[in-house]
Protein backbone atom coordinates (compact mmCIF):
# COMPACT_ATOMS: atom_id res chain seq x y z
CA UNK A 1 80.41 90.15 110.19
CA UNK A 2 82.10 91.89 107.97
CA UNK A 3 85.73 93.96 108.94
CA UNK A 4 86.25 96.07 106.76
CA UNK A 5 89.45 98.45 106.29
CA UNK A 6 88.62 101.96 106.27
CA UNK A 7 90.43 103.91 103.27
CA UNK A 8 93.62 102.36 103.53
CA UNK A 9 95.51 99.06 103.75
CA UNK A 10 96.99 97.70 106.91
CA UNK A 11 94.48 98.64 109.37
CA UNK A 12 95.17 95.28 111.21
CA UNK A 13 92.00 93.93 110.21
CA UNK A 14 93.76 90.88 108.64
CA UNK A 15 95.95 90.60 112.33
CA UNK A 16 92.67 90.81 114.14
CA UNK A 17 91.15 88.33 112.47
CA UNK A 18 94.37 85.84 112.84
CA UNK A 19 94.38 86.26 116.18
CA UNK A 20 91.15 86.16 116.70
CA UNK A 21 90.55 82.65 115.04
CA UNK A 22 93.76 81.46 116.87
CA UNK A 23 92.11 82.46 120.32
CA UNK A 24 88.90 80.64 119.61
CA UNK A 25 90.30 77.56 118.45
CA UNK A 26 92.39 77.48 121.76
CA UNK A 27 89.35 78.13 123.54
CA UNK A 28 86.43 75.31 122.45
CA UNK A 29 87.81 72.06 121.75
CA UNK A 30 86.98 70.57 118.31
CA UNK A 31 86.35 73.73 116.43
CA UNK A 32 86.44 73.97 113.29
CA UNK A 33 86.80 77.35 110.99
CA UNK A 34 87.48 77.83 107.31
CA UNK A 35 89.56 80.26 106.03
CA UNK A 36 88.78 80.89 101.87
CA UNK A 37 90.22 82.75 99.39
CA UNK A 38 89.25 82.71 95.74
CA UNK A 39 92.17 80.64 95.61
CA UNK A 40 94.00 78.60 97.96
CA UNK A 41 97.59 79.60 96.83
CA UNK A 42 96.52 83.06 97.87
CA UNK A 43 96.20 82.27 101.30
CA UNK A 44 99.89 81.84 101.30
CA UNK A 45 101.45 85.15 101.43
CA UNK A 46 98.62 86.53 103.16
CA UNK A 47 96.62 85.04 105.92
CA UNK A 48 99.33 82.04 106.86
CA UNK A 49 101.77 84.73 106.83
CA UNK A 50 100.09 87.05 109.62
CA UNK A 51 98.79 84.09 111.26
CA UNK A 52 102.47 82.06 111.49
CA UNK A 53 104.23 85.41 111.87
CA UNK A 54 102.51 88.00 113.78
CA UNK A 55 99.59 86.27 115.72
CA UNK A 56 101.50 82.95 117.00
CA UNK A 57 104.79 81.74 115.89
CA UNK A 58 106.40 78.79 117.02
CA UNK A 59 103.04 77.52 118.48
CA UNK A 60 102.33 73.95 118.32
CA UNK A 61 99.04 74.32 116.07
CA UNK A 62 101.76 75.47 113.49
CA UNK A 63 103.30 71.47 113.26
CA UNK A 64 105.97 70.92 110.53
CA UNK A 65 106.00 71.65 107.14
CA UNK A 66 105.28 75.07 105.51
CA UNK A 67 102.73 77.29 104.52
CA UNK A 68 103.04 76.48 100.75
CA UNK A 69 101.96 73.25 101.32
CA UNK A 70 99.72 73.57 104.47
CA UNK A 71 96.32 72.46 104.64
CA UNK A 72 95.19 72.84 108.04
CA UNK A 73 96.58 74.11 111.74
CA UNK A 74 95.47 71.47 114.22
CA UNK A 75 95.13 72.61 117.76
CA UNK A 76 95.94 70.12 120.80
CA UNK A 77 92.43 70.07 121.77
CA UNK A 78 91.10 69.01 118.05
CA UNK A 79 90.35 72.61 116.92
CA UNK A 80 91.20 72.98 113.34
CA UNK A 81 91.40 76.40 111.24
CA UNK A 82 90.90 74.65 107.19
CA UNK A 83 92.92 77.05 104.73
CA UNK A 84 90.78 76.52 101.36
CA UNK A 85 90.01 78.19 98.35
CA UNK A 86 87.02 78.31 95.68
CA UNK A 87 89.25 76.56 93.33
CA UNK A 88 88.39 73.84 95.09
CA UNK A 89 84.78 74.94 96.67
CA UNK A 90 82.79 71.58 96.50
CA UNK A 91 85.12 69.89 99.05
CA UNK A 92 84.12 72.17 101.60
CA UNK A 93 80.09 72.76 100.94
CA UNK A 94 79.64 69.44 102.41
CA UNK A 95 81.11 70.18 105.72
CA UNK A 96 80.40 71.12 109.24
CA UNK A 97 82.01 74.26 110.20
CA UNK A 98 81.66 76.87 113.36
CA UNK A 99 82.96 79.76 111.25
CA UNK A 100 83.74 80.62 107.91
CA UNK A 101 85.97 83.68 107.35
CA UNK A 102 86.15 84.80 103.82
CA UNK A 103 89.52 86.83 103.10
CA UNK A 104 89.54 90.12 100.81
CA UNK A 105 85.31 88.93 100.09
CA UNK A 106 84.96 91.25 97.46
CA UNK A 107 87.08 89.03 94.96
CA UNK A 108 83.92 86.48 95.80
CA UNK A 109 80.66 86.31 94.33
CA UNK A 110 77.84 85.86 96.17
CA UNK A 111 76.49 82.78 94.44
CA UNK A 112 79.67 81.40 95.69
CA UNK A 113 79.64 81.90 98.99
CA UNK A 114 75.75 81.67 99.87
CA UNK A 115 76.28 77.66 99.63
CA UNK A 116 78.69 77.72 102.45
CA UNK A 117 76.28 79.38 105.01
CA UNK A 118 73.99 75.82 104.86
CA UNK A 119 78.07 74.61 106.28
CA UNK A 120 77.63 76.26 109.50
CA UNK A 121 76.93 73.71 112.28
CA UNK A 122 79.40 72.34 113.28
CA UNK A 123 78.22 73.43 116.99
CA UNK A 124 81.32 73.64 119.20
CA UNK A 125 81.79 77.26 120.03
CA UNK A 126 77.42 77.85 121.14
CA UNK A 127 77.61 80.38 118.14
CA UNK A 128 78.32 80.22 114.52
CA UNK A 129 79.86 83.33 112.23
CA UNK A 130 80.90 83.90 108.58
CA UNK A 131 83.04 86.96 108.44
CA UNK A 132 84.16 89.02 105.51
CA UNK A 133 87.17 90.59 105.73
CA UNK A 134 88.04 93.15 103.30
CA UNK A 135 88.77 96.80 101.83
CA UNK A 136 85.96 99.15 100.76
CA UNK A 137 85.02 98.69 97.20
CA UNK A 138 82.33 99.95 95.09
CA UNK A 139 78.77 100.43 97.19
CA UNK A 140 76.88 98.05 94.94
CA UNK A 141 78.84 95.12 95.71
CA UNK A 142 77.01 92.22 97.30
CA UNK A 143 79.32 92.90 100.56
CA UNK A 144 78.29 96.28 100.85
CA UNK A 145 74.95 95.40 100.25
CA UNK A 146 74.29 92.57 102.67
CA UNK A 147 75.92 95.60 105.47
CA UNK A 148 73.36 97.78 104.28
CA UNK A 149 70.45 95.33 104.41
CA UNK A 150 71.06 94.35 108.16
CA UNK A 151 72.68 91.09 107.14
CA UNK A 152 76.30 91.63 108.41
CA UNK A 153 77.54 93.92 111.21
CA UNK A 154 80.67 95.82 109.58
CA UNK A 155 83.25 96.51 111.58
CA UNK A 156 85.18 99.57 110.10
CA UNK A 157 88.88 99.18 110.80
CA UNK A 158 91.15 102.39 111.12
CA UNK A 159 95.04 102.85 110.71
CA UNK A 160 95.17 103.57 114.81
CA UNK A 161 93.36 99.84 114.90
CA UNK A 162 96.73 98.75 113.90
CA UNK A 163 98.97 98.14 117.00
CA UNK A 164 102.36 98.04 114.71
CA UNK A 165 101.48 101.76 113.41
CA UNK A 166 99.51 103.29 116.52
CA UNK A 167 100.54 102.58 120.01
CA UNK A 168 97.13 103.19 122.00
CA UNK A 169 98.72 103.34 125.27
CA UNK A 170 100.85 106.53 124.29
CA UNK A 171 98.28 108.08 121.10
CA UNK A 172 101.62 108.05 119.08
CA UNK A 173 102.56 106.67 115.90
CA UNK A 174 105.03 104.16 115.99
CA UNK A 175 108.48 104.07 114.23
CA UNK A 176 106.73 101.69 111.36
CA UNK A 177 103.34 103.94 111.33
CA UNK A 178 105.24 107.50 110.85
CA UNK A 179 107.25 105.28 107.79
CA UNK A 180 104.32 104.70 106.47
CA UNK A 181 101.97 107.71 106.99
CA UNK A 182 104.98 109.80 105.25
């Protein structure tokens, strides 16, 4: 899959995501999903951010410790959501996983990520997903491309996809979404 921002920045993809992977993992017991960046330091201020902030603070998948130094959130049924980054790619081509979820993919190459897909089989969620989540960039990129070719459903993310800038139940902007649309 790939969710992909439409135009703009903070379309919620990001949130979705979070919460998405959060809601899986506390669905089918001993899950496992990677998050990657091209780094693992950049996972930081992004994903464990929305994910520890936004999508479920104070849950007990969160444990102690902080996000500088996290590795993993472990989930009381054995679920795990891996936080790992290329700099560091051969520890994970090696493993079983259920999904891999590639954060801002077009910082990736594709000879990069095609190893992990041989990763996916991990087999506890009767389905198995890599998703690309990122903002439109040039239409020759491999992301774009492997949309185009019938490879990857996109997912186009708007600004009103964003529930802290677009309140679907009244089709008005919120406080925080007419701040930032002006």
């Amino acid at each position: 899959y790939l969710a992909q921002g439409f135009w703009n920045h903070n379309t919620g993809k990001s949130n979705g995501v979070a919460y998405t992977l959060w809601k899986l993992c506390r669905k089918h017991a001993q899950a496992r999903i990677l998050v990657l960046r091209t780094s693992r330091t950049l996972l930081t201020d992004t994903f464990c951010k929305t994910f520890e902030e936004d999508v479920c603070p104070g849950d007990d998948c969160l444990g102690g410790g902080n996000r500088l130094n996290r590795h993993e959130y472990v989930f009381p049924n054995g679920s795990r959501i891996v936080l790992g980054g290329l700099d560091d790619q051969n520890r994970y081509y090696g493993s079983d996983w259920d999904m891999i979820v590639l954060e801002e993919a077009v910082q990736f190459r594709w000879k990069d990520v095609e190893p992990f897909l041989g990763s996916l089989r991990n087999g506890k969620m009767g389905f198995h997903a890599m998703i690309y989540a990122t903002n439109p960039d040039a239409p020759a990129n491999w992301v774009n491309k492997r949309a185009e070719a019938g490879l990857a459903k996109r997912m186009e993310c708007k600004l009103i996809d964003n529930p802290s800038l677009y309140d679907a139940k009244t089709r008005r902007w919120t406080e925080k979404g007419r701040q930032f649309m002006g």
